[in-house]
Protein backbone atom coordinates (compact mmCIF):
# COMPACT_ATOMS: atom_id res chain seq x y z
CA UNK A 1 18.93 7.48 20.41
CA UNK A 2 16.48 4.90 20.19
CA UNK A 3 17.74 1.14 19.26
CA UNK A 4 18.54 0.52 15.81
CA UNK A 5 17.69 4.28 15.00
CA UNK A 6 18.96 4.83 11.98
CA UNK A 7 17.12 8.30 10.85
CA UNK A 8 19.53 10.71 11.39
CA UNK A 9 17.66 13.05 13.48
CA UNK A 10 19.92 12.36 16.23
CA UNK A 11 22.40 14.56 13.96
CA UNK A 12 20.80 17.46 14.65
CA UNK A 13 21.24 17.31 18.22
CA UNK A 14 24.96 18.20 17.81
CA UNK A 15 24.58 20.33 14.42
CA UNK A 16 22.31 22.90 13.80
CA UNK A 17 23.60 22.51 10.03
CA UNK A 18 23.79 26.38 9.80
CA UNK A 19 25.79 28.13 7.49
CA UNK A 20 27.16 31.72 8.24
CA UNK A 21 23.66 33.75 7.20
CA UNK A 22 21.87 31.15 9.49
CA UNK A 23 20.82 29.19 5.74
CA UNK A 24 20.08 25.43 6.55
CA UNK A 25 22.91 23.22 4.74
CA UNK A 26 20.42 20.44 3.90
CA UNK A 27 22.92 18.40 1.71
CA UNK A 28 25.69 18.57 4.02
CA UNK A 29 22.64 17.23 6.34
CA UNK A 30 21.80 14.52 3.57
CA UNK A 31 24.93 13.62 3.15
CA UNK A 32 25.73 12.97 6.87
CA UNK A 33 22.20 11.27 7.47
CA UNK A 34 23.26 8.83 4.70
CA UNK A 35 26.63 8.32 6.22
CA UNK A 36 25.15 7.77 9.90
CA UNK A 37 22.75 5.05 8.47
CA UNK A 38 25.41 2.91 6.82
CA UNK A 39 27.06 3.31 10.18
CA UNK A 40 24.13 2.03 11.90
CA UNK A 41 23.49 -0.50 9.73
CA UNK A 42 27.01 -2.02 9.51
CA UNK A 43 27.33 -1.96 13.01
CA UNK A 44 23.29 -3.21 14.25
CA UNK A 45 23.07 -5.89 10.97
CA UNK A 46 23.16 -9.72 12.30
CA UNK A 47 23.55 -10.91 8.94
CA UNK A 48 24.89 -9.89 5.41
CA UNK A 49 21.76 -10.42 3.41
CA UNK A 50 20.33 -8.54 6.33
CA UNK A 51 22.76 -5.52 5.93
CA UNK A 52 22.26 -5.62 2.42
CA UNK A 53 18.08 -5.32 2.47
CA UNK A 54 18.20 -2.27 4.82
CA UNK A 55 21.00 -0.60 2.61
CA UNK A 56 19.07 -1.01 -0.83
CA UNK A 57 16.58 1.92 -1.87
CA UNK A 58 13.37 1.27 -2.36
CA UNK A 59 12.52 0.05 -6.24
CA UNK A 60 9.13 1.43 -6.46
CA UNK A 61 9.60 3.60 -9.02
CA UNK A 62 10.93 0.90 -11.58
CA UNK A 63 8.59 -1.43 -11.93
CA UNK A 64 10.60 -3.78 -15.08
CA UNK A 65 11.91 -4.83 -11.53
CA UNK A 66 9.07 -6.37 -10.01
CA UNK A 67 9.62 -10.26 -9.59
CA UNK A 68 13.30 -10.38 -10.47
CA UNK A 69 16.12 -11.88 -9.00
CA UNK A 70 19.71 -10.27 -9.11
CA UNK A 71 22.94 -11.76 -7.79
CA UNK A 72 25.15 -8.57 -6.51
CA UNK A 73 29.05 -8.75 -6.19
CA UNK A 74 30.45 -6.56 -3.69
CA UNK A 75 34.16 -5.44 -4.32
CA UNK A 76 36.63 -5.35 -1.32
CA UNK A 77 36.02 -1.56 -1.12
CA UNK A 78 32.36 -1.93 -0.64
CA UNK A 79 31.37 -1.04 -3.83
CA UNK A 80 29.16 -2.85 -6.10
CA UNK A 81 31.31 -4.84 -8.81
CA UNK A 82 28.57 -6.59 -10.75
CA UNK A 83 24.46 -7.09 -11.07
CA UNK A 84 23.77 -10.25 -12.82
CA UNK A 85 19.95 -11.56 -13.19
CA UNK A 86 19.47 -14.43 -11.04
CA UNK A 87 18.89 -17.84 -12.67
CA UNK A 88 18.10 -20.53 -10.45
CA UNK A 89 19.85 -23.72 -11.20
CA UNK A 90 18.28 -26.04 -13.89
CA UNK A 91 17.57 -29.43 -12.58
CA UNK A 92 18.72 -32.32 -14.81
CA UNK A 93 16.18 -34.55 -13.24
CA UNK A 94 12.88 -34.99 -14.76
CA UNK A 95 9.81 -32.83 -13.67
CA UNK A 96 7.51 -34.92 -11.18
CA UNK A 97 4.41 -35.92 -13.22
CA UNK A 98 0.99 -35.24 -11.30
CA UNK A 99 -2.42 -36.36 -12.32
CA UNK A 100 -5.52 -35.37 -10.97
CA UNK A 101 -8.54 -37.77 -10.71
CA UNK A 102 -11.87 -36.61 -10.54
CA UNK A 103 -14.59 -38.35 -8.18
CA UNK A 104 -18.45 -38.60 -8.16
């Protein structure tokens, strides 16, 4: 398996995923592709923010998404407790004034 691999083909060098009429059991495959790729994650991520990129879908399809920031708890069983929107902290200091001169 290739570094960092985390496709799940290498699953179907030990299981044909064949039921008993010779049907392919593509959720069972699905499932275990999904379960090999946390694996691989958890176990190749150097960091947590790291872990947490690879394991979030893609948002493509949502776009009242775009350009937001979220702040995710994680419970201690792994699952997600909370999604809050991200505010940055407000500054209680004074916005820096610029001025722009024009020359001839």
């Amino acid at each position: 398996m290739p570094k960092g691999d985390a496709s799940g083909f290498v699953l179907k060098q030990v299981s044909a995923y064949r039921d008993e009429y010779d049907g392919f059991q593509e959720s069972t495959h699905e499932n275990d592709s999904y379960a090999f790729s946390s694996f691989v994650v958890a176990n190749t991520a150097s960091h947590p923010a790291d872990a947490m990129k690879r394991l979030l879908p893609g948002f493509s399809g949502c776009p009242a998404l775009y350009g937001k920031s979220f702040a995710i708890s994680i419970n201690d069983k792994g699952n997600v407790a909370s999604v809050e929107p991200f505010l940055p902290p407000v500054s209680s200091e004074r916005p820096l004034a610029f001025q722009a001169t024009a020359t001839h």
